[in-house]
C-alpha atoms as a PDB file:
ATOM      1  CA  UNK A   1      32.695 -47.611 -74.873  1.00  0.00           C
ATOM      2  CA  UNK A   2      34.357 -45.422 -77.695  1.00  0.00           C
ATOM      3  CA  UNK A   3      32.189 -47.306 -80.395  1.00  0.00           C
ATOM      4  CA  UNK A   4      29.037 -46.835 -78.233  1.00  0.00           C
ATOM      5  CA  UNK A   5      30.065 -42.936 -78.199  1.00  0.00           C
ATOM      6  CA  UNK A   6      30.475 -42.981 -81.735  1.00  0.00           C
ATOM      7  CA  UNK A   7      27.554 -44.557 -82.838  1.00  0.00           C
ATOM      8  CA  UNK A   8      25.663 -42.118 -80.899  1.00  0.00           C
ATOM      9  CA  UNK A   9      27.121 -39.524 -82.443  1.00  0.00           C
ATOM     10  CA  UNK A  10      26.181 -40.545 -86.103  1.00  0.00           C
ATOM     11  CA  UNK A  11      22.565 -41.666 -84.833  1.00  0.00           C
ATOM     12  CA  UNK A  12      22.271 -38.048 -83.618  1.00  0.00           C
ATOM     13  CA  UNK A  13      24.175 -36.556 -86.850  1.00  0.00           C
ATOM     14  CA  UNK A  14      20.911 -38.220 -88.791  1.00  0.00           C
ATOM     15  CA  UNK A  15      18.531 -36.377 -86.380  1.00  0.00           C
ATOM     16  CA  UNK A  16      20.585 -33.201 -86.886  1.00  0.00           C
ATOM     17  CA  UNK A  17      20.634 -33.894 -90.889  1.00  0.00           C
ATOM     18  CA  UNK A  18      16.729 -34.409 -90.877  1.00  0.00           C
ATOM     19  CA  UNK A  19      16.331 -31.304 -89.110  1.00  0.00           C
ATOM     20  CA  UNK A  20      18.613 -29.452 -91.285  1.00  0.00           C
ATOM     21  CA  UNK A  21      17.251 -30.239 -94.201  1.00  0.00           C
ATOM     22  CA  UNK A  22      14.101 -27.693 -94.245  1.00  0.00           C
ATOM     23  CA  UNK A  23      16.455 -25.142 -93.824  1.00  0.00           C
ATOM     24  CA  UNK A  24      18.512 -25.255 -96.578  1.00  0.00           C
ATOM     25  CA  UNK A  25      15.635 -26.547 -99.179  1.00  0.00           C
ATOM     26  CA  UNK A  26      16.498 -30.070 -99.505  1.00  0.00           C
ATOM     27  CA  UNK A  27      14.123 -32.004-100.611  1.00  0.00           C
ATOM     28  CA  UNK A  28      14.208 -34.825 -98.106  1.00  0.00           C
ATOM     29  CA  UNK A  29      12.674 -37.761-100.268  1.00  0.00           C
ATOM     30  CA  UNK A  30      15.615 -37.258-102.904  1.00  0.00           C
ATOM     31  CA  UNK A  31      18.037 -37.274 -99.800  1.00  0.00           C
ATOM     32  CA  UNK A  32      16.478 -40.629 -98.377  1.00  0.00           C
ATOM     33  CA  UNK A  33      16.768 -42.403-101.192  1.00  0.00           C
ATOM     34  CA  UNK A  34      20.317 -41.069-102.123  1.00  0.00           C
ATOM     35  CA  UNK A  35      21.154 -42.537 -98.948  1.00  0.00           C
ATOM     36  CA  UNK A  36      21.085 -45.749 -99.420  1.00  0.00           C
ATOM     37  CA  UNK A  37      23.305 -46.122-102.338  1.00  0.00           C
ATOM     38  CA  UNK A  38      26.362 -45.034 -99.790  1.00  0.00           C
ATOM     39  CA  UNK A  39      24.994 -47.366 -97.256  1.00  0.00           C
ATOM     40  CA  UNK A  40      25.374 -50.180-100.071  1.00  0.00           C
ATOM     41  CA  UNK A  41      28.888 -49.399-100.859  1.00  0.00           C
ATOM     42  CA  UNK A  42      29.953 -49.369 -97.368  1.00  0.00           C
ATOM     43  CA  UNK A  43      28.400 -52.338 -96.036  1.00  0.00           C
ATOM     44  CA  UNK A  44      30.276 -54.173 -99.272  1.00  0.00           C
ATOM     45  CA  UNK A  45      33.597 -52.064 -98.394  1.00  0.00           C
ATOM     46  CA  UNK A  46      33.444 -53.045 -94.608  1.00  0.00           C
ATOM     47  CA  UNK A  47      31.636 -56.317 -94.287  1.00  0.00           C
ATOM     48  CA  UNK A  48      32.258 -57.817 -97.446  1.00  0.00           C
ATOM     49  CA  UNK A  49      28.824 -60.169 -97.671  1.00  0.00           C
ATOM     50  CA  UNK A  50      29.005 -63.243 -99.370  1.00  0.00           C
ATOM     51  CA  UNK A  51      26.662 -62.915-102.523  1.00  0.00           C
ATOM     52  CA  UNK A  52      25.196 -66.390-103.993  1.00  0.00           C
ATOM     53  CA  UNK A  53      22.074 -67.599-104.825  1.00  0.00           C
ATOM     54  CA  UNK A  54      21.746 -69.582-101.797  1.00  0.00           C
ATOM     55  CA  UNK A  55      21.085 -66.385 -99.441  1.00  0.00           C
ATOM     56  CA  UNK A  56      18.237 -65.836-101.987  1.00  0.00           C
ATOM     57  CA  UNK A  57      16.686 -69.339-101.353  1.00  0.00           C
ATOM     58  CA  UNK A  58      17.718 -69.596 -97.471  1.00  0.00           C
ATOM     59  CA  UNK A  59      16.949 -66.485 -96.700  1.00  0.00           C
ATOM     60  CA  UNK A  60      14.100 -65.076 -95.070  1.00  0.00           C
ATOM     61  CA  UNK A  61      12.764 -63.377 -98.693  1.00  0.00           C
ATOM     62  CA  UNK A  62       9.110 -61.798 -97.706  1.00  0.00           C
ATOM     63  CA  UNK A  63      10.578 -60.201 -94.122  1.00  0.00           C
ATOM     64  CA  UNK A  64      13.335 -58.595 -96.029  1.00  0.00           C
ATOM     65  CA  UNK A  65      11.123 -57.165 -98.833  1.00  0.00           C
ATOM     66  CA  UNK A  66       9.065 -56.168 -95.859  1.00  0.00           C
ATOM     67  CA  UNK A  67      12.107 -53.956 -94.203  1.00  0.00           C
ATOM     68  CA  UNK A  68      12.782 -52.962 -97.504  1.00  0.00           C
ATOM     69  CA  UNK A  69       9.662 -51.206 -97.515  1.00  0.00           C
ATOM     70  CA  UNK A  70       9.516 -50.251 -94.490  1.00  0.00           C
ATOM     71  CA  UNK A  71      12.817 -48.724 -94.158  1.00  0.00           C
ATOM     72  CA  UNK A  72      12.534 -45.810 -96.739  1.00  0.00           C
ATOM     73  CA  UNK A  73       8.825 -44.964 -95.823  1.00  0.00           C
ATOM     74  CA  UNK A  74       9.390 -44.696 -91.876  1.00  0.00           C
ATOM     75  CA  UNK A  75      13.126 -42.830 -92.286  1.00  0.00           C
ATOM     76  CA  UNK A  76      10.157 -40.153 -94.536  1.00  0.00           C
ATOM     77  CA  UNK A  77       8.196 -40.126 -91.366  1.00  0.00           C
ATOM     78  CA  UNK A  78      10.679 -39.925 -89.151  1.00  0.00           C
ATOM     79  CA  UNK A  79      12.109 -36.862 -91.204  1.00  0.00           C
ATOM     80  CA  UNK A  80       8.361 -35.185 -90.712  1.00  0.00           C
ATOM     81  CA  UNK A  81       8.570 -36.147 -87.220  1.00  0.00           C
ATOM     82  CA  UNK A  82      11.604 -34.572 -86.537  1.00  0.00           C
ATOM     83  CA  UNK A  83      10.320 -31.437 -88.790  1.00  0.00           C
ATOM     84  CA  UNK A  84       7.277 -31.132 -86.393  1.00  0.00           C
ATOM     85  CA  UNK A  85       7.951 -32.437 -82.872  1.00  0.00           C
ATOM     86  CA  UNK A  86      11.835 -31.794 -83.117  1.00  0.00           C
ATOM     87  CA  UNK A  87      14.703 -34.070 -82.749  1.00  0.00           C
ATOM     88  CA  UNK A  88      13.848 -34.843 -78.561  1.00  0.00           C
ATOM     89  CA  UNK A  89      10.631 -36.120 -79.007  1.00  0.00           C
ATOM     90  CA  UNK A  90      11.638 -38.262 -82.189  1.00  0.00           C
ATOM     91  CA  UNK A  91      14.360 -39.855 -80.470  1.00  0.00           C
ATOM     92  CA  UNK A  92      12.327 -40.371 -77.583  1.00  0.00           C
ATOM     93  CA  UNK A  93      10.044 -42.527 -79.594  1.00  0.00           C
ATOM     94  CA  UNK A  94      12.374 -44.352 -82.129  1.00  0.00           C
ATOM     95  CA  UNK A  95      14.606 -45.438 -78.654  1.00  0.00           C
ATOM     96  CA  UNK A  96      11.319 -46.595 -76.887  1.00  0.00           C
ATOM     97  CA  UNK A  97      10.262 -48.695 -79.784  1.00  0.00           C
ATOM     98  CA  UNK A  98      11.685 -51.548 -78.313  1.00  0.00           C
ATOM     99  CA  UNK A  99       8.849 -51.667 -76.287  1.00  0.00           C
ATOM    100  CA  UNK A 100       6.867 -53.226 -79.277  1.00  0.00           C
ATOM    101  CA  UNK A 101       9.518 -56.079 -79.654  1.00  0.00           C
ATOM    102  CA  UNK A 102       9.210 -56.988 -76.069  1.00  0.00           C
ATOM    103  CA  UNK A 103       5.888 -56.818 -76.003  1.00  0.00           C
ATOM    104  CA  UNK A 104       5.563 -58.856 -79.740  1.00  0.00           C
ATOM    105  CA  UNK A 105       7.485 -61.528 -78.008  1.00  0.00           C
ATOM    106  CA  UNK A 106       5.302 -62.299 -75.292  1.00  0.00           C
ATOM    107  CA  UNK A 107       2.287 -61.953 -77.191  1.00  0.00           C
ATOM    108  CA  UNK A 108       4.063 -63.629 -80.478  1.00  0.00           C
ATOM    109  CA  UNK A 109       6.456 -65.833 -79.264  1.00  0.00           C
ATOM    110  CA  UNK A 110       4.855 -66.834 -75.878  1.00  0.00           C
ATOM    111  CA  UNK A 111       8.628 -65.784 -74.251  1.00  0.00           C
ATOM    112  CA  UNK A 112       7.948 -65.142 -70.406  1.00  0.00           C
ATOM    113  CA  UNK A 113       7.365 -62.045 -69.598  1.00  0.00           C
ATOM    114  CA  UNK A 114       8.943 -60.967 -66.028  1.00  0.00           C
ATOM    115  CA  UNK A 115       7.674 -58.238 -63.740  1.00  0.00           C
ATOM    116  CA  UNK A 116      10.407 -56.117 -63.972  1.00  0.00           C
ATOM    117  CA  UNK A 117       9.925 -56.615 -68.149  1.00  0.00           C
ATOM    118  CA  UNK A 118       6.241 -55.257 -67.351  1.00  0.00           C
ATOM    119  CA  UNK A 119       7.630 -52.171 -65.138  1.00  0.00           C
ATOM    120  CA  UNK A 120       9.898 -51.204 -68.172  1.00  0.00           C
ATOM    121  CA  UNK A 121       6.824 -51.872 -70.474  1.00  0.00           C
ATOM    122  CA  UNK A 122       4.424 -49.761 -68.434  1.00  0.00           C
ATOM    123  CA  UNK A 123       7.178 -46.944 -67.702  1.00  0.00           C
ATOM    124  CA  UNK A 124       8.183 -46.590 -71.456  1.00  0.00           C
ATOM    125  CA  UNK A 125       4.615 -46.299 -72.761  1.00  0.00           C
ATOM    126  CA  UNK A 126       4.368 -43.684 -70.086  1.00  0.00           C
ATOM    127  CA  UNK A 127       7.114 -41.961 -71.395  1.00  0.00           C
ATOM    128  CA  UNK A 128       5.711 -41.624 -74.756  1.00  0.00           C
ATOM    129  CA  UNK A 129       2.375 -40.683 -73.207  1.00  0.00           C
ATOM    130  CA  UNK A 130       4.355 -37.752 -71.578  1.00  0.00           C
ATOM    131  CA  UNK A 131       6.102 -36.665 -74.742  1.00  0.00           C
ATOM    132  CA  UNK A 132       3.579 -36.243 -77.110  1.00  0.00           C
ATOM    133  CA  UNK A 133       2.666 -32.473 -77.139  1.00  0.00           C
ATOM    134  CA  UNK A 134      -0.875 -32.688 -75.832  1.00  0.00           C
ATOM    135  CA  UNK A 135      -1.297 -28.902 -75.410  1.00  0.00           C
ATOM    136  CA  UNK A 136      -3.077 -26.761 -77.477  1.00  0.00           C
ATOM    137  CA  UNK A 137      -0.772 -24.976 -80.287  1.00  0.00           C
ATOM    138  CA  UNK A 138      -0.172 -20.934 -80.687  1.00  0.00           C
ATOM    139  CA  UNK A 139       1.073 -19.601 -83.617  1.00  0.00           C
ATOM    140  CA  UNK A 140       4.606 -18.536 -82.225  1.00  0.00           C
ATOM    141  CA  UNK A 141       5.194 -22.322 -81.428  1.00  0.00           C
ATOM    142  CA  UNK A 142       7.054 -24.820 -83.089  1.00  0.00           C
ATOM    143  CA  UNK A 143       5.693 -28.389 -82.567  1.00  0.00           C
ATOM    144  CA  UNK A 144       2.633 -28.317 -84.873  1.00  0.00           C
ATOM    145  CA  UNK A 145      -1.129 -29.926 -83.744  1.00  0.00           C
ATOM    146  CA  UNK A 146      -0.255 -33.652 -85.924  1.00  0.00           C
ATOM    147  CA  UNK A 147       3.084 -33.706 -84.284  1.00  0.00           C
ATOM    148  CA  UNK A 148       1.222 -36.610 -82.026  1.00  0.00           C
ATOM    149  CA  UNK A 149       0.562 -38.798 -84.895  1.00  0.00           C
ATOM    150  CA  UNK A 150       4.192 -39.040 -86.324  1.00  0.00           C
ATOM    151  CA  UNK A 151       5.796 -39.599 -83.443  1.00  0.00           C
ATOM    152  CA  UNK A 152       3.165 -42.784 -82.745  1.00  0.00           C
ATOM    153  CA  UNK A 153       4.043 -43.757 -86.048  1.00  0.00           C
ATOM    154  CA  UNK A 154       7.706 -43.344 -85.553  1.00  0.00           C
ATOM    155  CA  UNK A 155       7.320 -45.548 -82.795  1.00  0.00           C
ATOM    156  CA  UNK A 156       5.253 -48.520 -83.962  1.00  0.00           C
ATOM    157  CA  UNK A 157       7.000 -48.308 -87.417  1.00  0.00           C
ATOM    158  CA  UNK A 158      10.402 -48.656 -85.926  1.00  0.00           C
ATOM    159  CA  UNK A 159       9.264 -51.279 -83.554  1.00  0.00           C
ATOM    160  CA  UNK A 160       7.918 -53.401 -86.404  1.00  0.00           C
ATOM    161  CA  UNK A 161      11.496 -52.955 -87.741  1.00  0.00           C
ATOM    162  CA  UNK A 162      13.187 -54.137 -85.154  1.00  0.00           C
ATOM    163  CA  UNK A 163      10.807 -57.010 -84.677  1.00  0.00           C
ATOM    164  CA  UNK A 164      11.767 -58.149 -88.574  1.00  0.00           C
ATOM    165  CA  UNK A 165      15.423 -57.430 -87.818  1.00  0.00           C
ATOM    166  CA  UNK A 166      15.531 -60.244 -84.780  1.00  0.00           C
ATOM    167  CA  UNK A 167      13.857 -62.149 -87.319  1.00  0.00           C
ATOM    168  CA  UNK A 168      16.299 -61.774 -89.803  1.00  0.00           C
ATOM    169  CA  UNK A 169      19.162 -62.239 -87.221  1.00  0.00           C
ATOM    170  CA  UNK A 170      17.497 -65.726 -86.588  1.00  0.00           C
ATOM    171  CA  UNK A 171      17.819 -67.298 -89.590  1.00  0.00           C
ATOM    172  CA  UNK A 172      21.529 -68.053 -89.408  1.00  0.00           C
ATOM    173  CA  UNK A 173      21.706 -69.979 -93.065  1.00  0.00           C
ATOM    174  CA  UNK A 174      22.369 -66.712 -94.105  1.00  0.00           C
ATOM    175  CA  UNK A 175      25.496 -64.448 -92.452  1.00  0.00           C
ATOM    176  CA  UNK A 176      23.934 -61.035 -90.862  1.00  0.00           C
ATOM    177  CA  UNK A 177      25.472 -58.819 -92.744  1.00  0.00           C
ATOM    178  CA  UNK A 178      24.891 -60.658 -96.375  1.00  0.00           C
ATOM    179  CA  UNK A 179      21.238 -59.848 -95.103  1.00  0.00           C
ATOM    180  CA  UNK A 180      21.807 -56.025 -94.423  1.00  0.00           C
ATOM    181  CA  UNK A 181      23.251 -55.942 -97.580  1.00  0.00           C
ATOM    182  CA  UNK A 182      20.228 -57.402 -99.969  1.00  0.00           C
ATOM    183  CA  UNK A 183      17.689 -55.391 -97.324  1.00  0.00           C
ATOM    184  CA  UNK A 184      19.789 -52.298 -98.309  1.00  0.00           C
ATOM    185  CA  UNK A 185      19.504 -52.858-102.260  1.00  0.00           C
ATOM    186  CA  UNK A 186      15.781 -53.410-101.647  1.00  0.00           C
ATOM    187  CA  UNK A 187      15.269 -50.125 -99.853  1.00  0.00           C
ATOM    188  CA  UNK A 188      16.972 -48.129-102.641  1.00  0.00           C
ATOM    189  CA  UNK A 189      15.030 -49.582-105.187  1.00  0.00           C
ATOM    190  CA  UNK A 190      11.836 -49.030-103.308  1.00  0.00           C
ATOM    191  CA  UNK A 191      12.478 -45.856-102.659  1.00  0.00           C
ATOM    192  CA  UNK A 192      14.102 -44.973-106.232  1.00  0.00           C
ATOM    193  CA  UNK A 193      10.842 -46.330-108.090  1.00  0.00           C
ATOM    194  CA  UNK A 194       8.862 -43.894-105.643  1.00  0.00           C
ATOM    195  CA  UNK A 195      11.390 -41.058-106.522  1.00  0.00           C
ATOM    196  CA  UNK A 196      10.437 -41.621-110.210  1.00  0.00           C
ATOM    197  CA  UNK A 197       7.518 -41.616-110.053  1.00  0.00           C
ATOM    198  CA  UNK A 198       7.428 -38.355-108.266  1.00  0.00           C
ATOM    199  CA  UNK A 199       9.549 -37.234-111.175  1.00  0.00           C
ATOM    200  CA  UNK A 200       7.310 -38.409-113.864  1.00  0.00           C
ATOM    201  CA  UNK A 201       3.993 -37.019-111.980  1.00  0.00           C
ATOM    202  CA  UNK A 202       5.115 -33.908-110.318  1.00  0.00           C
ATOM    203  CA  UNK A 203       7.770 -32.808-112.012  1.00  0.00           C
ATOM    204  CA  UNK A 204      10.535 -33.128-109.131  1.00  0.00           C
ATOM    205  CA  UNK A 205      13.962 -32.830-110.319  1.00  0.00           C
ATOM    206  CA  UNK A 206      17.321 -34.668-109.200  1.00  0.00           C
ATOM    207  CA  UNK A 207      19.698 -32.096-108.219  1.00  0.00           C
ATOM    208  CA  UNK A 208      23.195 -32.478-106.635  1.00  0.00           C
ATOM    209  CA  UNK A 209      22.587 -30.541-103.135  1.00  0.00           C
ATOM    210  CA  UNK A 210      19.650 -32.921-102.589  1.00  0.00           C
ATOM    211  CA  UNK A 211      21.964 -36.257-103.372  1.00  0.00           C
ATOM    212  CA  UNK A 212      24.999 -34.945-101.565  1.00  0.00           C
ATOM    213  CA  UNK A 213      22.951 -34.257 -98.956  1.00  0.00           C
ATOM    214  CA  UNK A 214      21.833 -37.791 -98.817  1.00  0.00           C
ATOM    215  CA  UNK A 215      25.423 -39.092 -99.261  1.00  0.00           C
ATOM    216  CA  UNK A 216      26.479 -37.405 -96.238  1.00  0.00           C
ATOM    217  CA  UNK A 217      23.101 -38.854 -93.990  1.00  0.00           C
ATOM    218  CA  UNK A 218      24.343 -42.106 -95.921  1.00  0.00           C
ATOM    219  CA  UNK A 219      27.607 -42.161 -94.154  1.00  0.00           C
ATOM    220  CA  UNK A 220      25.987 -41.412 -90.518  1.00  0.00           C
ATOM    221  CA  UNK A 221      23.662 -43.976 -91.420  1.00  0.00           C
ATOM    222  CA  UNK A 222      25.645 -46.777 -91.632  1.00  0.00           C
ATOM    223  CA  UNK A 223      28.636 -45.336 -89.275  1.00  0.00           C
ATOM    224  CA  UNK A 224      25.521 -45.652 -86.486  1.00  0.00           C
ATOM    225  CA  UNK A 225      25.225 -49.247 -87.834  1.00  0.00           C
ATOM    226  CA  UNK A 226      29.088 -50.303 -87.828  1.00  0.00           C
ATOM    227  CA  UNK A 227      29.969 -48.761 -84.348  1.00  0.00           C
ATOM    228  CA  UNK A 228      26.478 -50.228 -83.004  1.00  0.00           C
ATOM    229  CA  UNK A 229      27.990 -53.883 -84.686  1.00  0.00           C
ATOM    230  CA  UNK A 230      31.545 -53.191 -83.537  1.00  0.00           C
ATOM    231  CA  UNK A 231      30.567 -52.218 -79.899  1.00  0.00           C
ATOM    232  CA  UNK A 232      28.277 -55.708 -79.294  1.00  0.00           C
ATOM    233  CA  UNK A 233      31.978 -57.333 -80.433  1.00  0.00           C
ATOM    234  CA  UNK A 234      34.213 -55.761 -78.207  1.00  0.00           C
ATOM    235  CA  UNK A 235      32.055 -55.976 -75.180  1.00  0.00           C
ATOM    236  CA  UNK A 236      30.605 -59.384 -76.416  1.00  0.00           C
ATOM    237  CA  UNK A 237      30.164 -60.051 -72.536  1.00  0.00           C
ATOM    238  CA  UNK A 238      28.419 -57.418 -71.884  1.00  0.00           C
ATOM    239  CA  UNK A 239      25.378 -56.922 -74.742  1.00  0.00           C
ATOM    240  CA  UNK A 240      22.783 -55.572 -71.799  1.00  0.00           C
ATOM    241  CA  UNK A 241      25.535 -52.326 -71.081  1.00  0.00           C
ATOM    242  CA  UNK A 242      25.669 -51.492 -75.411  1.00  0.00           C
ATOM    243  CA  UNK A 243      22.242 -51.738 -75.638  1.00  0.00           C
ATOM    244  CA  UNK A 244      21.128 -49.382 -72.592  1.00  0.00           C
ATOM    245  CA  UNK A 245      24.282 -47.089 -73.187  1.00  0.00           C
ATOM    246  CA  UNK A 246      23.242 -46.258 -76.775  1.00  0.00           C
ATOM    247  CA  UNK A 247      19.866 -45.736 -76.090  1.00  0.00           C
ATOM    248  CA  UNK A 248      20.373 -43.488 -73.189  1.00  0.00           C
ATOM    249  CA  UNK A 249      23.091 -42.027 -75.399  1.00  0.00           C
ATOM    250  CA  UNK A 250      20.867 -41.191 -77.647  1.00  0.00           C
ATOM    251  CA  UNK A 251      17.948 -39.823 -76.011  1.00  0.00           C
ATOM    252  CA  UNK A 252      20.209 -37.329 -73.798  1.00  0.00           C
ATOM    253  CA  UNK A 253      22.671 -36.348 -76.403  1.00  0.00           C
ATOM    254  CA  UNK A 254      19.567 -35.792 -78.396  1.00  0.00           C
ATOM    255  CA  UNK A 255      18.008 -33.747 -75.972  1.00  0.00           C
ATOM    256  CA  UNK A 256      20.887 -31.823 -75.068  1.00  0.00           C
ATOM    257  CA  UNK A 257      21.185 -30.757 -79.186  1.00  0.00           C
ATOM    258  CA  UNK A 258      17.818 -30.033 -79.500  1.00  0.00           C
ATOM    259  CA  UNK A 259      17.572 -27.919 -76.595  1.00  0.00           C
ATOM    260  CA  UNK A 260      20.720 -26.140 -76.689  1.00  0.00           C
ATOM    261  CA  UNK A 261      21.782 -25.679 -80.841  1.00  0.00           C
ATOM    262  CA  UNK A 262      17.756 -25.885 -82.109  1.00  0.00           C
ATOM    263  CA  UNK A 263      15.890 -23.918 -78.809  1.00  0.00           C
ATOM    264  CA  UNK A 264      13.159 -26.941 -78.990  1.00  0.00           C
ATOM    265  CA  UNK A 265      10.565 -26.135 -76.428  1.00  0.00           C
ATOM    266  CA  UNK A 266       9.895 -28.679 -73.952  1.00  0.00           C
ATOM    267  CA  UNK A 267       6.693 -28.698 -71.305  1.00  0.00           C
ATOM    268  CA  UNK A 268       7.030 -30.018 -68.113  1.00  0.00           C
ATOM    269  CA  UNK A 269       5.404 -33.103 -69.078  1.00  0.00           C
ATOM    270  CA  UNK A 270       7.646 -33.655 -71.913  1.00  0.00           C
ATOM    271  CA  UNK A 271      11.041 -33.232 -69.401  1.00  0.00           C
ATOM    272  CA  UNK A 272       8.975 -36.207 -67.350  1.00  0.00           C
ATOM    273  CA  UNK A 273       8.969 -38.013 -70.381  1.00  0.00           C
ATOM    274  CA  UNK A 274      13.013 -37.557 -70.983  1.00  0.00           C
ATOM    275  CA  UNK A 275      13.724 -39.033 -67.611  1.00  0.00           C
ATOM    276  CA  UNK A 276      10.745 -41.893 -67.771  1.00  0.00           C
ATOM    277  CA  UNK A 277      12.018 -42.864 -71.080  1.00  0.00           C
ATOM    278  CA  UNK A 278      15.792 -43.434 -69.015  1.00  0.00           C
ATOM    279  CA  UNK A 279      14.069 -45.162 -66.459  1.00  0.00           C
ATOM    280  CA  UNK A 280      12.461 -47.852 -68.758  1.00  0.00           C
ATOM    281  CA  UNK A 281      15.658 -48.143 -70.618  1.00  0.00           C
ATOM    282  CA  UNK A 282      17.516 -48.534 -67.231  1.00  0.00           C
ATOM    283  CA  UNK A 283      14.737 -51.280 -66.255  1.00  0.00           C
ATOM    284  CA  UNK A 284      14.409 -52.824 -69.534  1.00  0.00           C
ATOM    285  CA  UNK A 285      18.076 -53.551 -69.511  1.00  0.00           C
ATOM    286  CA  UNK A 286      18.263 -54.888 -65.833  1.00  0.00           C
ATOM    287  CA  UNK A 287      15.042 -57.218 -66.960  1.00  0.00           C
ATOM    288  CA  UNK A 288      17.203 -59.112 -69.500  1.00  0.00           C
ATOM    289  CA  UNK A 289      20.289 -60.033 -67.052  1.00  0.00           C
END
């Protein structure tokens, strides 16, 4: 379980970094985009993907310009989200995005759909119910009155990701990681082309703190990718136990930072919606033994 631990650690690092990064003035769209040039470098360093023309003409082209898109403009979101509802609530509702999947593939895919998958389903979307801040706002608060909208978005966004990712994973003309890799170029130069246009429009400047700053979310990026990876190989018997550990992981290690080092205020509803979102995790995992 040391990988699962790890990975956990660097998917939490991000949330920390996102948080962070109003703080100390970094302009989060420069970071973003800087990021992905690291993640490039170390999925070549680590994986070492097979580049030939053949991925281009196997490969699933239109779903990974669509998570090329995708990726840059919900990791902006998410950064807003975690800016206005705080790191708990964010992870609550990137973790419970695989909700969407489960529910894409019965609806999609015509896969069965078991009563205990519809318990998870109906306890997780419960969960997010409970952690949106529904209550009015006061000035001396920090979750602001649109904090509701990004963390719906966050949700639905990263479910649609995940839903093109198991697409990806099924077309197996082309090796996994050869497709992280091109989906990885894609998102930079998606997200450079909007970063240059913001320079040639508004005036933004590239500036070293910002793009270090992005390195270093670069590197927990990917280090949440490669001990994700590396767990699912060393407990290759066990998938079900990685996949609930790292999202439980996730969502109380997240908790526990945002409560404890950032003072995030939670209501009573919300702390529901902490141990909800464990039980649907708990119940989604169970459903797929």
């Amino acid at each position: 379980m040391l990988y699962v631990f790890l990975s956990v650690c660097c998917s939490v690092i991000v949330s920390v970094l996102l948080k962070l990064a109003r703080r100390y003035s970094i302009d989060i769209s420069q970071a973003i985009t800087w990021n992905y040039p690291v993640a490039i470098l170390l999925t070549w360093f680590f994986f070492r993907p097979k580049l030939d023309f053949t991925a281009l003409q196997t490969g699933p082209v239109s779903i990974y310009i669509a998570v090329g898109v995708l990726l840059p403009v919900i990791f902006m979101i998410m950064a807003s989200s975690v800016r206005v509802a705080g790191i708990v609530r964010t992870d609550i509702a990137q973790r419970l995005s695989l909700l969407i999947p489960l529910v894409a593939a019965f609806w999609l895919f015509k896969e069965p759909l078991t009563p205990m998958k519809i318990v998870g389903i109906v306890i997780g979307f419960a969960a997010i119910v409970c952690s949106i801040p529904w209550q009015k706002q006061t000035a001396n608060r920090k979750v602001l009155s649109n904090a509701w909208f990004y963390l719906l978005v966050v949700f639905f966004g990263f479910g649609a990701i995940d839903i093109l990712f198991k697409q990806v994973a099924a077309h197996k003309e082309v090796v996994y990681t050869t497709s992280l890799f091109l989906i990885f170029i894609l998102a930079f130069v998606i997200a450079l082309i909007g970063l240059v246009y913001r320079i040639a429009t508004k005036g933004a400047r590239i500036s070293w703190p910002h793009v270090m700053f992005g390195w270093i979310i670069g590197v927990a990026n990917f280090g949440n990718i490669l001990f994700y990876i590396k767990a699912h190989q060393q407990l290759s018997t066990s998938p079900s136990s990685v996949f609930s550990a790292m999202n439980i992981g996730v969502i109380t290690a997240g908790a526990v930072v945002g409560l404890v080092v950032f003072k995030e205020r939670l209501s009573l509803l919300n702390k529901v919606g902490i141990a909800l979102a464990i039980a649907a995790i708990i119940v989604i995992t169970l459903s797929q033994k």
